[in-house]
C-alpha atoms as a PDB file:
ATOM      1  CA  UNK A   1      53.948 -89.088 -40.442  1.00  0.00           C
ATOM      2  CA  UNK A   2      57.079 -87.619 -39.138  1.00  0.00           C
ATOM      3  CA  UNK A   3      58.595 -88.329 -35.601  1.00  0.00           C
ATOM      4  CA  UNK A   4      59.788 -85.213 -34.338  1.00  0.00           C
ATOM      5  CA  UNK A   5      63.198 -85.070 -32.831  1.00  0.00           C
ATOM      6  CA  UNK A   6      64.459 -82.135 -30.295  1.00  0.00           C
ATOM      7  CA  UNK A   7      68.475 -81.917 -29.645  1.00  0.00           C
ATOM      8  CA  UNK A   8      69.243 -79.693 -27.004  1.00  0.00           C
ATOM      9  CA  UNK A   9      73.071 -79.969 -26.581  1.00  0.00           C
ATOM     10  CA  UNK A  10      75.987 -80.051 -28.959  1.00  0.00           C
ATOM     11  CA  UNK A  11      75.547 -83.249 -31.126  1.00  0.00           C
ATOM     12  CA  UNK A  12      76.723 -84.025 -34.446  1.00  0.00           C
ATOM     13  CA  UNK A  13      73.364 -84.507 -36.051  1.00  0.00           C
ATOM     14  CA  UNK A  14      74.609 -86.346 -39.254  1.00  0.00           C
ATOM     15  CA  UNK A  15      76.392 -88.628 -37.344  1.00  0.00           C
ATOM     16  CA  UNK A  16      73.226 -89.856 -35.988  1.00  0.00           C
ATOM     17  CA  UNK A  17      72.317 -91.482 -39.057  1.00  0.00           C
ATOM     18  CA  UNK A  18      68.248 -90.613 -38.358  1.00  0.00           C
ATOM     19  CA  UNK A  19      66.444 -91.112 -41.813  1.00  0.00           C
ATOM     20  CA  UNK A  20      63.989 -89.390 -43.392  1.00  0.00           C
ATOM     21  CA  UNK A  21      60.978 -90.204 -41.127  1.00  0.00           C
ATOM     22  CA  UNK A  22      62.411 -88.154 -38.494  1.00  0.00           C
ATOM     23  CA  UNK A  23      61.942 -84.361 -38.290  1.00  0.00           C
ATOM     24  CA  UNK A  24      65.058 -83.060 -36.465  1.00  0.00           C
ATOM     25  CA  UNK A  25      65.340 -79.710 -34.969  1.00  0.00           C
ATOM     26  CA  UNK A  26      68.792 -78.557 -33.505  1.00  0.00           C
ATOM     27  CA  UNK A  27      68.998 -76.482 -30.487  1.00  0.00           C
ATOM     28  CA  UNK A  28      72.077 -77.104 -28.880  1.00  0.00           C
ATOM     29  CA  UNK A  29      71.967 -73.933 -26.560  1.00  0.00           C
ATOM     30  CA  UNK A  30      68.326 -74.439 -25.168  1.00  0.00           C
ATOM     31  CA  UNK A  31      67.157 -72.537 -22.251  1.00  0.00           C
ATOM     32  CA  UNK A  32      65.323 -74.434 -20.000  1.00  0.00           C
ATOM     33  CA  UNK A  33      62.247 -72.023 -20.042  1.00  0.00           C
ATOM     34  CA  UNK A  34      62.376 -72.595 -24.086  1.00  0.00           C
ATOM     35  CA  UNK A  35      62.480 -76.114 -23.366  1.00  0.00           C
ATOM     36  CA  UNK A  36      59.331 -76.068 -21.243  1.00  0.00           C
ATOM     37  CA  UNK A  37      57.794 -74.371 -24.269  1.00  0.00           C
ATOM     38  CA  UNK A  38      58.677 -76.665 -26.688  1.00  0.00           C
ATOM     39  CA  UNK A  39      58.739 -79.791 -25.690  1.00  0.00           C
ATOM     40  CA  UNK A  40      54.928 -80.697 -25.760  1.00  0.00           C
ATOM     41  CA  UNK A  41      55.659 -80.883 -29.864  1.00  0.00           C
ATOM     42  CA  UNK A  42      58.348 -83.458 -29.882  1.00  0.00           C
ATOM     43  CA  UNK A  43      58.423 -87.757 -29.511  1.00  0.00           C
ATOM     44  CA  UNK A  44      62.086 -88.164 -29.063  1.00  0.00           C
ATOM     45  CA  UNK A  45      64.493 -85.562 -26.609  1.00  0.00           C
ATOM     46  CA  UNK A  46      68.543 -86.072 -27.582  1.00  0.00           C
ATOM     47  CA  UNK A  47      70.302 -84.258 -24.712  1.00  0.00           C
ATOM     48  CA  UNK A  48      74.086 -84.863 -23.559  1.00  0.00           C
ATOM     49  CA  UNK A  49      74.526 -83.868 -19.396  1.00  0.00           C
ATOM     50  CA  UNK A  50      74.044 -79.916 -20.104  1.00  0.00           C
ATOM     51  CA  UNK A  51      70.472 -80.142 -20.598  1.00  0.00           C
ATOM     52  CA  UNK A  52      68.084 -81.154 -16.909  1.00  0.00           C
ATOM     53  CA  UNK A  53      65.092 -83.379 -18.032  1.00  0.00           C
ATOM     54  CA  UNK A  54      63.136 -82.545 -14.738  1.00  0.00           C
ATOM     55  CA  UNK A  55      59.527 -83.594 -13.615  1.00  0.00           C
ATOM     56  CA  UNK A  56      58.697 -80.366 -14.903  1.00  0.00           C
ATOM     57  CA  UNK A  57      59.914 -80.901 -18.421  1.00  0.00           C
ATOM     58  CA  UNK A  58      58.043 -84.823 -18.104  1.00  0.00           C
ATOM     59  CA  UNK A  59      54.814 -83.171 -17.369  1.00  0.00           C
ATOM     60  CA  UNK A  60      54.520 -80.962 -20.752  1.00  0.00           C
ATOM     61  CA  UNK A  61      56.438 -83.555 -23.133  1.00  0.00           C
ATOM     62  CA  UNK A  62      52.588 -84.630 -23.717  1.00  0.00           C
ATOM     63  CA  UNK A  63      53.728 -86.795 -26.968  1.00  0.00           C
ATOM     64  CA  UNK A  64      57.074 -87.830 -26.108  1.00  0.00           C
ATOM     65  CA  UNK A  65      58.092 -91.177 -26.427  1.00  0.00           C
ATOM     66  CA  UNK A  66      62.206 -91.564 -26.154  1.00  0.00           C
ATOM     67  CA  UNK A  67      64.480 -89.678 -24.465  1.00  0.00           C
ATOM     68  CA  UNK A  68      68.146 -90.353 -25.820  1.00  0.00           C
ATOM     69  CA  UNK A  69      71.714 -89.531 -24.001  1.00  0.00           C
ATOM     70  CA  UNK A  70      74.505 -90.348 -26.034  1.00  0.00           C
ATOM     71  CA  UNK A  71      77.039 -91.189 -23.434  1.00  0.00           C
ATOM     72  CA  UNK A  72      76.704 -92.672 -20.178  1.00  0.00           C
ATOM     73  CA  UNK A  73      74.963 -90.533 -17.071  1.00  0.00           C
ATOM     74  CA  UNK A  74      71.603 -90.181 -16.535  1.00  0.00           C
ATOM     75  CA  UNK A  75      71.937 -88.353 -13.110  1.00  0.00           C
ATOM     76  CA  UNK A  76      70.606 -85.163 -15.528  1.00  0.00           C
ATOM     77  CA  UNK A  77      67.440 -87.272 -16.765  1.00  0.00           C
ATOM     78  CA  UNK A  78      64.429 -87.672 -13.675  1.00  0.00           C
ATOM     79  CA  UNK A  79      64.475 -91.139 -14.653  1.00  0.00           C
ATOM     80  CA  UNK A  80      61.446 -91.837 -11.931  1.00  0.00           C
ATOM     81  CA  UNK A  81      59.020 -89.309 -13.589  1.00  0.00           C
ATOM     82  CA  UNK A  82      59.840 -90.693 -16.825  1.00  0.00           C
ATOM     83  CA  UNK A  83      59.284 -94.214 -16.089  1.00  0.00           C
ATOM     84  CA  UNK A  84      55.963 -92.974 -14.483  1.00  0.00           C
ATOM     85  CA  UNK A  85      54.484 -91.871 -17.659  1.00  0.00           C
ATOM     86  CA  UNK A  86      55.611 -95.054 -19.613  1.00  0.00           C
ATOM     87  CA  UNK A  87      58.636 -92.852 -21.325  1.00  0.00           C
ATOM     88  CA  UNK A  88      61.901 -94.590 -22.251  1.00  0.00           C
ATOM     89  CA  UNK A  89      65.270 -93.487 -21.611  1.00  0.00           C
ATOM     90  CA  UNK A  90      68.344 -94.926 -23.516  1.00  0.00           C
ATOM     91  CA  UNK A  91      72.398 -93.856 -23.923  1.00  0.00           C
ATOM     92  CA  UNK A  92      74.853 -95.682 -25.068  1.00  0.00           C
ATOM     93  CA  UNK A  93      77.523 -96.449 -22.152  1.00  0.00           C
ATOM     94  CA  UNK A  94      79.529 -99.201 -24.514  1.00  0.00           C
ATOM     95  CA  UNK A  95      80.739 -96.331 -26.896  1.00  0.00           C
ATOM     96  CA  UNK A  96      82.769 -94.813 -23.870  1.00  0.00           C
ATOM     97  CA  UNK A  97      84.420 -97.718 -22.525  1.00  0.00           C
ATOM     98  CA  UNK A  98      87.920 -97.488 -24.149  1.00  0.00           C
ATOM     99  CA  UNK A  99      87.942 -93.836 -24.061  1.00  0.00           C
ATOM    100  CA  UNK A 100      87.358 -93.581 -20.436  1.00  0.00           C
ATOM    101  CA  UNK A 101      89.512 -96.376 -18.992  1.00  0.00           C
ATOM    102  CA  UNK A 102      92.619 -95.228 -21.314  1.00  0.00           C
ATOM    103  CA  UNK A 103      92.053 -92.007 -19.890  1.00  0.00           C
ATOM    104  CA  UNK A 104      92.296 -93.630 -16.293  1.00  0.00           C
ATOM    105  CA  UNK A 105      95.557 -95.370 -17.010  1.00  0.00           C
ATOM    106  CA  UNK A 106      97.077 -92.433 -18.587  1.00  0.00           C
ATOM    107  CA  UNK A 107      96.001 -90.456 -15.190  1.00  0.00           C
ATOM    108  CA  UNK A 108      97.536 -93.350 -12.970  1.00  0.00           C
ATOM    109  CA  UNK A 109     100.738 -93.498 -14.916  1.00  0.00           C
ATOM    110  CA  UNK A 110     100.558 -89.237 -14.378  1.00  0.00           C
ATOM    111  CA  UNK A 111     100.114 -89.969 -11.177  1.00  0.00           C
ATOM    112  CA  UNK A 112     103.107 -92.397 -10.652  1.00  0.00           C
ATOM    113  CA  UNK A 113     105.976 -90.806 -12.700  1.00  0.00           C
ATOM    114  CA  UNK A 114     104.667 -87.088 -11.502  1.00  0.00           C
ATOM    115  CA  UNK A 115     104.526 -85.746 -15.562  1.00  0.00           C
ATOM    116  CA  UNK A 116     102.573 -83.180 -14.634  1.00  0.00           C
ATOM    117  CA  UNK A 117     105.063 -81.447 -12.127  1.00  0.00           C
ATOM    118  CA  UNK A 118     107.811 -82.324 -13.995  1.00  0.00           C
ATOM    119  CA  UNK A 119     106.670 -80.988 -17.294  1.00  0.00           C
ATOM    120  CA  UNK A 120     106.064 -77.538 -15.350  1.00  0.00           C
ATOM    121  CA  UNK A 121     109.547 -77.656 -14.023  1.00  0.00           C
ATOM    122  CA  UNK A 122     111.201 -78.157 -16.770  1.00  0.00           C
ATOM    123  CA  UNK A 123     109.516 -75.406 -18.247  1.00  0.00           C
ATOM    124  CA  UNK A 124     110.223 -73.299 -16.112  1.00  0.00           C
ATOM    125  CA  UNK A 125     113.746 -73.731 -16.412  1.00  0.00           C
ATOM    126  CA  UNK A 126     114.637 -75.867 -13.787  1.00  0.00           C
ATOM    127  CA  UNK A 127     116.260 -79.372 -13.923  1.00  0.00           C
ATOM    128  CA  UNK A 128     115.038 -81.290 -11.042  1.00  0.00           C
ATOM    129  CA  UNK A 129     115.747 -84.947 -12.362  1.00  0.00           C
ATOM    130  CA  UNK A 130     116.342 -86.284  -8.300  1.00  0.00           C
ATOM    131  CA  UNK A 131     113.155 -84.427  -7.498  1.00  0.00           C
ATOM    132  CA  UNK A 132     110.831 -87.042  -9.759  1.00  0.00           C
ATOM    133  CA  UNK A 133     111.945 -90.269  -8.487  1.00  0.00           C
ATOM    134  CA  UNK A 134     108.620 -92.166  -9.761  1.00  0.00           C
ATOM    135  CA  UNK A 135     106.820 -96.023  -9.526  1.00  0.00           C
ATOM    136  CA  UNK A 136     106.685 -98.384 -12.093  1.00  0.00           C
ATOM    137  CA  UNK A 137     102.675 -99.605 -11.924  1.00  0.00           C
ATOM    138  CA  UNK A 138     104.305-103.330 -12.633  1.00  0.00           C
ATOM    139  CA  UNK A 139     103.794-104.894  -9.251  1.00  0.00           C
ATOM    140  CA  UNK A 140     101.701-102.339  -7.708  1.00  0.00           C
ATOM    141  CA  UNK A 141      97.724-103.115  -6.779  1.00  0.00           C
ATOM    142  CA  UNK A 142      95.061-101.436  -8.487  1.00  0.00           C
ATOM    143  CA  UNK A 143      91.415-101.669  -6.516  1.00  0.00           C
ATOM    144  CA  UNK A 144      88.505-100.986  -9.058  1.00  0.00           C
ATOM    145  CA  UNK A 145      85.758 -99.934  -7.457  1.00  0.00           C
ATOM    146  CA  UNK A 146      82.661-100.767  -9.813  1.00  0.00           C
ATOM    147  CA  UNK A 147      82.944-103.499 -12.018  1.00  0.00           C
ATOM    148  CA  UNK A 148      81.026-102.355 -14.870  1.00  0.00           C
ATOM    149  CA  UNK A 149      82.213-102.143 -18.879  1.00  0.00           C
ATOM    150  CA  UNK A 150      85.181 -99.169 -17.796  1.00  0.00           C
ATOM    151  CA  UNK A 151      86.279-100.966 -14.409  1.00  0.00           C
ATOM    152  CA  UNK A 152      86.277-104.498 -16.247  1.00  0.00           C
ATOM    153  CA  UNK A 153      88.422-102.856 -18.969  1.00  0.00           C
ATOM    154  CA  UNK A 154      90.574-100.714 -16.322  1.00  0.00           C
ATOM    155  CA  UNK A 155      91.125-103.928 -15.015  1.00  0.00           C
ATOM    156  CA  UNK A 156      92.500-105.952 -18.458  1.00  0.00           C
ATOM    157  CA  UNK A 157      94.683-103.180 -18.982  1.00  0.00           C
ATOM    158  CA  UNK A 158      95.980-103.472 -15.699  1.00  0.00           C
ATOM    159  CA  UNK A 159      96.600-107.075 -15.990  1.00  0.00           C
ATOM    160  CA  UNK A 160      98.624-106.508 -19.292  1.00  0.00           C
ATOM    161  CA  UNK A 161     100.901-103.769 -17.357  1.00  0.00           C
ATOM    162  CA  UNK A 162     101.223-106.780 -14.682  1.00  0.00           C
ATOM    163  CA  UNK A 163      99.156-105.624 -11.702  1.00  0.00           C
ATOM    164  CA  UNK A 164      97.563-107.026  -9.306  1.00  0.00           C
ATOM    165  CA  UNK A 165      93.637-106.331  -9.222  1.00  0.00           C
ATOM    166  CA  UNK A 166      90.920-105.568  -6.505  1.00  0.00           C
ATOM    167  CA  UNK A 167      87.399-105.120  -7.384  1.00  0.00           C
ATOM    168  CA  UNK A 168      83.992-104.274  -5.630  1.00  0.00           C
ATOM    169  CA  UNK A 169      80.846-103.645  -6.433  1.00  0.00           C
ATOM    170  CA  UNK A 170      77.394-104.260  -5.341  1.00  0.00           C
ATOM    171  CA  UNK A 171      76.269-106.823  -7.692  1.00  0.00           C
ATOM    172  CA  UNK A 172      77.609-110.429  -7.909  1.00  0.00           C
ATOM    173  CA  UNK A 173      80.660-110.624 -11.079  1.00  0.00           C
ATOM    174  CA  UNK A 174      80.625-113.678 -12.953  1.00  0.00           C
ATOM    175  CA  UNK A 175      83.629-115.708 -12.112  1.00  0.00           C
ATOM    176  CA  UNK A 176      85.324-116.096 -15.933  1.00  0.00           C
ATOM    177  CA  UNK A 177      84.859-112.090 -15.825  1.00  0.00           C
ATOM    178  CA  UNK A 178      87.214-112.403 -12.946  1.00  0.00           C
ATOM    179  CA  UNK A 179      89.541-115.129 -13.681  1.00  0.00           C
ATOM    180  CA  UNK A 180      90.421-113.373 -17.443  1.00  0.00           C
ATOM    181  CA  UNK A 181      91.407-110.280 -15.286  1.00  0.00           C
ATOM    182  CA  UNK A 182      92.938-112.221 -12.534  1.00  0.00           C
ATOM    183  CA  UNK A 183      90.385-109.733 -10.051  1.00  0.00           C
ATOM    184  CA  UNK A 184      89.729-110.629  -6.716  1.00  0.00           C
ATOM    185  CA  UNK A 185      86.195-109.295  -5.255  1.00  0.00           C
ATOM    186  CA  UNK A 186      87.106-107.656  -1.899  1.00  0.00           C
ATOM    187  CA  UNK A 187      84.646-105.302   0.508  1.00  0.00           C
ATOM    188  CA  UNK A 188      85.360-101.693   0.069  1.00  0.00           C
ATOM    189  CA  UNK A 189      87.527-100.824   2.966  1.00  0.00           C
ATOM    190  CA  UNK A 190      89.440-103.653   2.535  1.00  0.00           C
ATOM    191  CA  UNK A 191      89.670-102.623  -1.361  1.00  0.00           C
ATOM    192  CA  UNK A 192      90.876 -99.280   0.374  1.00  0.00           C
ATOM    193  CA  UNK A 193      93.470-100.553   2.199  1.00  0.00           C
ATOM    194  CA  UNK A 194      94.858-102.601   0.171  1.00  0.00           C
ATOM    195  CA  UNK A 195      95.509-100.742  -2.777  1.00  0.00           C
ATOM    196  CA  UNK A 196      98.328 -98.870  -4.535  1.00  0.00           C
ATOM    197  CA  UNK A 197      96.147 -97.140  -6.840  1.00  0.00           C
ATOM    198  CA  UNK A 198      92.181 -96.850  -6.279  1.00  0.00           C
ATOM    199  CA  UNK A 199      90.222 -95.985  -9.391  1.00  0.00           C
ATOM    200  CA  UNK A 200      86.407 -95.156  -9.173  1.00  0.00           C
ATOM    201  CA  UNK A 201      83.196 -96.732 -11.411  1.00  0.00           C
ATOM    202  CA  UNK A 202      80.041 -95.889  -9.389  1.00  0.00           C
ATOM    203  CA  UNK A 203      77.107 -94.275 -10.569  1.00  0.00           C
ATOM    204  CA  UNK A 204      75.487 -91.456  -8.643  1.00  0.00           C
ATOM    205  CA  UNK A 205      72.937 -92.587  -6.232  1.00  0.00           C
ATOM    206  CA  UNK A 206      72.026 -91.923  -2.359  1.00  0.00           C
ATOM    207  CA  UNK A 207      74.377 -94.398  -0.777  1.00  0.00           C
ATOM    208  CA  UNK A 208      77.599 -93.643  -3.442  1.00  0.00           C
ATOM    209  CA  UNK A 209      77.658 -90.030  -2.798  1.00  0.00           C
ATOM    210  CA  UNK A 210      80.688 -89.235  -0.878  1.00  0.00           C
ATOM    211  CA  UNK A 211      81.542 -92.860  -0.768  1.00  0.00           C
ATOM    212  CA  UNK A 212      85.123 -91.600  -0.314  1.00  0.00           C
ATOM    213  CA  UNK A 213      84.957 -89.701   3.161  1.00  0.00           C
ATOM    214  CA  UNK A 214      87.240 -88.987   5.575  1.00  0.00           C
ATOM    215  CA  UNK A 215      87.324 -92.301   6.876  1.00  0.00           C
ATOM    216  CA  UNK A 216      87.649 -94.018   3.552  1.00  0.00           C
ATOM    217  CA  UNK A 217      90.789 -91.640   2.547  1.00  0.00           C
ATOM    218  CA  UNK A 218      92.496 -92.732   6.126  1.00  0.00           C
ATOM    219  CA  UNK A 219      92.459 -96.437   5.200  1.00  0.00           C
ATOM    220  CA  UNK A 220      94.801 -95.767   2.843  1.00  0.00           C
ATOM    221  CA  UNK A 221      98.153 -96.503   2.475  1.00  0.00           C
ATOM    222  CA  UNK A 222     100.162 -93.201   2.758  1.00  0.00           C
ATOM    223  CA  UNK A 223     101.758 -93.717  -0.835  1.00  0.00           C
ATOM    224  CA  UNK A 224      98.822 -94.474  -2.604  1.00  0.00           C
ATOM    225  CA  UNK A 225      96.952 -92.721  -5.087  1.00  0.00           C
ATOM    226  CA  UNK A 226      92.984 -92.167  -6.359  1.00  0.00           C
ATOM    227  CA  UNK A 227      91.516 -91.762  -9.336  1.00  0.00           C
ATOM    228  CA  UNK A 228      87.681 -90.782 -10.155  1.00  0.00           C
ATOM    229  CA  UNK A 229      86.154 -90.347 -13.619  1.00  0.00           C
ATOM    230  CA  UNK A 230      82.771 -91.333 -12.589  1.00  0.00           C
ATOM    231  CA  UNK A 231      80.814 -88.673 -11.056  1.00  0.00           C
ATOM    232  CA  UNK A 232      82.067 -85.924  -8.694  1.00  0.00           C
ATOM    233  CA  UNK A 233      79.636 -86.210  -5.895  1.00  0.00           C
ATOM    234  CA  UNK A 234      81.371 -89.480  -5.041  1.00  0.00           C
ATOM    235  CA  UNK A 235      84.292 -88.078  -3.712  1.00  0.00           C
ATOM    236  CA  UNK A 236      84.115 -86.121  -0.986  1.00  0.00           C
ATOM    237  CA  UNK A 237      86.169 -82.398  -2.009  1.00  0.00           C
ATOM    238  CA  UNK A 238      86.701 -81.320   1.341  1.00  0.00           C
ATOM    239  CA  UNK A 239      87.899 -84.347   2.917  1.00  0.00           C
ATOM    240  CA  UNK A 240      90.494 -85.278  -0.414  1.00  0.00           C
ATOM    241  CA  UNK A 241      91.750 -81.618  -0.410  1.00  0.00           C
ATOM    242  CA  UNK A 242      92.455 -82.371   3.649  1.00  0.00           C
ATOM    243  CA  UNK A 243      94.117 -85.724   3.037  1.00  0.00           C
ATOM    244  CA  UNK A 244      96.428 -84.413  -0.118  1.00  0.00           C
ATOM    245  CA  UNK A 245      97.440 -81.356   2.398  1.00  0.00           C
ATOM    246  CA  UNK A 246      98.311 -83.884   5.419  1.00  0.00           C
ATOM    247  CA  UNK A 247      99.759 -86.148   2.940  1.00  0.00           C
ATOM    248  CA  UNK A 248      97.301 -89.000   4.391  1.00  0.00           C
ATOM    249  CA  UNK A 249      97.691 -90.419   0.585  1.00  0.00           C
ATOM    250  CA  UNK A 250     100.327 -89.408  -2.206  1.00  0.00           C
ATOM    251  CA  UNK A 251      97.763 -87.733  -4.425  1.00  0.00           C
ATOM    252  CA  UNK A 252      94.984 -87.846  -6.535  1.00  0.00           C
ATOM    253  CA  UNK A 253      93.355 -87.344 -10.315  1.00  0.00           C
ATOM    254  CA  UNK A 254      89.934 -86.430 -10.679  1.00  0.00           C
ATOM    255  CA  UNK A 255      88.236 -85.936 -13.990  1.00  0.00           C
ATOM    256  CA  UNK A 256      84.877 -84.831 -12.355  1.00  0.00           C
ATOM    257  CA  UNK A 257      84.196 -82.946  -9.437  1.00  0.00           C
ATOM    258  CA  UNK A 258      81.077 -81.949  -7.176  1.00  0.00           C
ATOM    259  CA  UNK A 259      80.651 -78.521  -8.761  1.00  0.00           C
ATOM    260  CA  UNK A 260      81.762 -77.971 -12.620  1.00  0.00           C
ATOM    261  CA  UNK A 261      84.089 -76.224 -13.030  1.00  0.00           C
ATOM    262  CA  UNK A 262      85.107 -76.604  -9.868  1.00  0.00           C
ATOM    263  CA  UNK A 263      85.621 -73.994  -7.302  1.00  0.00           C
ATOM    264  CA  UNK A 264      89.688 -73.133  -5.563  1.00  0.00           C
ATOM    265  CA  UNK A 265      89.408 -75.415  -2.612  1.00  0.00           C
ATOM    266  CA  UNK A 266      89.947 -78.565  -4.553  1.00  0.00           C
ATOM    267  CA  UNK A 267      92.249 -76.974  -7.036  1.00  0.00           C
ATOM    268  CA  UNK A 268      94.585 -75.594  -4.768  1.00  0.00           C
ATOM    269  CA  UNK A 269      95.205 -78.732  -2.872  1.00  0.00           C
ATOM    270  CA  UNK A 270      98.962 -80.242  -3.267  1.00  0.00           C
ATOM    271  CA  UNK A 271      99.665 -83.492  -5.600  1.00  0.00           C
ATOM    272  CA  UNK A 272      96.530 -83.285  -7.395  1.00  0.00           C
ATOM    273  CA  UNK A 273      95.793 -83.813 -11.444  1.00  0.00           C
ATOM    274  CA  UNK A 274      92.620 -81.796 -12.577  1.00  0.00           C
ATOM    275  CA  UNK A 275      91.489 -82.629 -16.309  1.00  0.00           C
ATOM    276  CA  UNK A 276      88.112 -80.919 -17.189  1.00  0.00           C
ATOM    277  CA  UNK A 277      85.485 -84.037 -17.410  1.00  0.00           C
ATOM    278  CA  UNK A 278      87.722 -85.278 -20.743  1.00  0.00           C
ATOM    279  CA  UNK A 279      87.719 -89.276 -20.013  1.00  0.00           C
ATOM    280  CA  UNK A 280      85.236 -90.102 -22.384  1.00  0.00           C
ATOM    281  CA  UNK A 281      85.906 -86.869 -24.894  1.00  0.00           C
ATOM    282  CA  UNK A 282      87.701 -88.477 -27.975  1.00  0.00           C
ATOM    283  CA  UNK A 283      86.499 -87.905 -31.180  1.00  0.00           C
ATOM    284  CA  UNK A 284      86.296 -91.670 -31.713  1.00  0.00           C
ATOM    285  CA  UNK A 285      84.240 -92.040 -28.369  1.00  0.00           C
ATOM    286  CA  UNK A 286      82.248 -88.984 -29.193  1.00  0.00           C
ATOM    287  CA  UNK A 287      81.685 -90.202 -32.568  1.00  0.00           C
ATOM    288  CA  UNK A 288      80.725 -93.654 -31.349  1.00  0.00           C
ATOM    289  CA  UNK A 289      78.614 -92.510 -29.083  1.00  0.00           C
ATOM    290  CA  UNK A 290      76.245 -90.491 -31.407  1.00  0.00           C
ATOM    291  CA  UNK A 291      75.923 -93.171 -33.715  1.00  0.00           C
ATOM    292  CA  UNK A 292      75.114 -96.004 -31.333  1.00  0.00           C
ATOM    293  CA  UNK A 293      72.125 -93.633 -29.793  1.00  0.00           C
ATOM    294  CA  UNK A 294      70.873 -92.801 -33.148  1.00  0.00           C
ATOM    295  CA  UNK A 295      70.830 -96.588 -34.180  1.00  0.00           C
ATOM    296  CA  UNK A 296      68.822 -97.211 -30.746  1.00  0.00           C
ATOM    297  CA  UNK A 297      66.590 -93.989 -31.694  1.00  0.00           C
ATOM    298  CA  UNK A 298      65.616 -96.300 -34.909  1.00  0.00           C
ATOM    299  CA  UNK A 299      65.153 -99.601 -33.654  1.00  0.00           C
ATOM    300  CA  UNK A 300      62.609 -97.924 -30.329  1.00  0.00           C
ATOM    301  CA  UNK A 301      60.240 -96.928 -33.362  1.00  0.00           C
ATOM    302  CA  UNK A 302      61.067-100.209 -35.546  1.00  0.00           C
ATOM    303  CA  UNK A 303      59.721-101.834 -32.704  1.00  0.00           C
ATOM    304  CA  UNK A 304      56.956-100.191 -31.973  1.00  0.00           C
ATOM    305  CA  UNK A 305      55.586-100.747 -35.920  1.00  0.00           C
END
């Protein structure tokens, strides 16, 4: 007997690798009201962070076993109703890792030499070489806050560029994590105060969001710069968009934001880098990604034999 498969976002399906025991239907642009109607026929869900696996959805997927999220959130998956009726929930956070924290150096060093500005300048026929003074990273501090896979990496490749490292989190690091980085665990303001460039690795939970406040941006130095490519709701919009217009801090890069897209207010603030929720979009990542979640798709039902 076949285990039936539902995708409901944009996968590549043969780079899932599922074999023939598997029945898989594609549906990449589900409706949620289609979803409630179909879901009572499937074992396994594959959804990316379009698709909302709600209590609702739990209580008619009658037969499912496995819910699957290539990638790494799982703020889109009601994680308590699933556990409730003995479901299990896997994604595959390792395939991202490189992706994401090359995208966060390539967003500091944007940061520091201004390439977004000057590109734009120059463009626009202007040749304002005193205008983009910028910093070399060599020297500077870089405070990691969450020191998962990405922040551990973040934190290598900051090491290599000769920086100084900060880290936090809530969970104890082992100490030859933190000697190969050369990362000293500091509290969170302090991390805030301290750093050059702050770079964010939390996931989305009731005490993270809008972990950066209006207090957190003011312990800042005034020439230092934050990054966040974890979730949006961390960073609190309103109070970032004030800082960047006082120039409390030199500016910022986020890669996700509280609404998506995002609405003018954070757009339109000064010294700020917008990329559309990209850090983990290569095709190598992407690629990675699907294949790792179809392996773990496999070995749930291996296991279960």
């Amino acid at each position: 007997m076949k285990h039936r498969v539902l995708i409901c976002d944009t996968v590549d399906v043969a780079s899932l690798g599922l074999p023939e025991d598997f029945d898989v239907d594609y549906v990449p642009r589900i409706t949620p009201e289609e979803l409630l109607a179909r879901v009572p026929d499937y074992e396994v869900l594959v959804v990316r962070s379009r698709t909302k696996i709600d209590s609702r959805v739990i209580e008619k997927a009658t037969k499912l076993k496995l819910i699957a999220r290539p990638g790494t959130g799982l703020d889109n998956i009601d994680l308590r109703a699933a556990n409730a009726r003995g479901i299990e929930v896997v994604n595959s956070p390792e395939a991202l890792v490189e992706a994401v924290s090359e995208h966060v150096v390539a967003l500091m060093l944007a940061l520091a030499r201004s390439i977004p500005s000057a590109d734009a300048s120059t463009r626009s026929g202007q040749w304002q070489k005193d205008r983009f003074t910028g910093l070399e990273l060599k020297g500077k501090t870089v405070g990691v806050a969450g020191m998962g896979r990405i922040g551990r990496r973040v934190g290598e490749i900051a090491k290599v560029l000769g920086m100084s490292v900060l880290g936090y989190d809530i969970i104890e690091i082992g100490k030859d994590v933190l000697a190969s980085i050369g990362c000293t665990m500091v509290d969170m303001d302090t991390l805030f105060s301290s750093s050059d460039f702050i770079t964010l690795h939390v996931p989305l939970t009731a005490e993270s969001r809008h972990l950066v406040d209006s207090r957190r941006l003011s312990l800042m130095k005034k020439g230092a710069f934050i990054i966040n490519t974890s979730r949006g709701e961390v960073v609190d919009e309103v109070a970032l968009a004030q800082a960047l217009r006082d120039g409390t801090i030199a500016g910022a890069a986020l890669d996700v934001f509280e609404k998506e897209p995002p609405d003018r207010g954070i757009l339109d603030a000064p010294n700020l880098i917008a990329t559309p929720h990209i850090a983990g979009q290569t095709s190598d990542a992407q690629r990675m990604a699907i294949t790792v979640t179809g392996t773990k798709i496999v070995q749930f039902f291996q296991q279960r034999r």
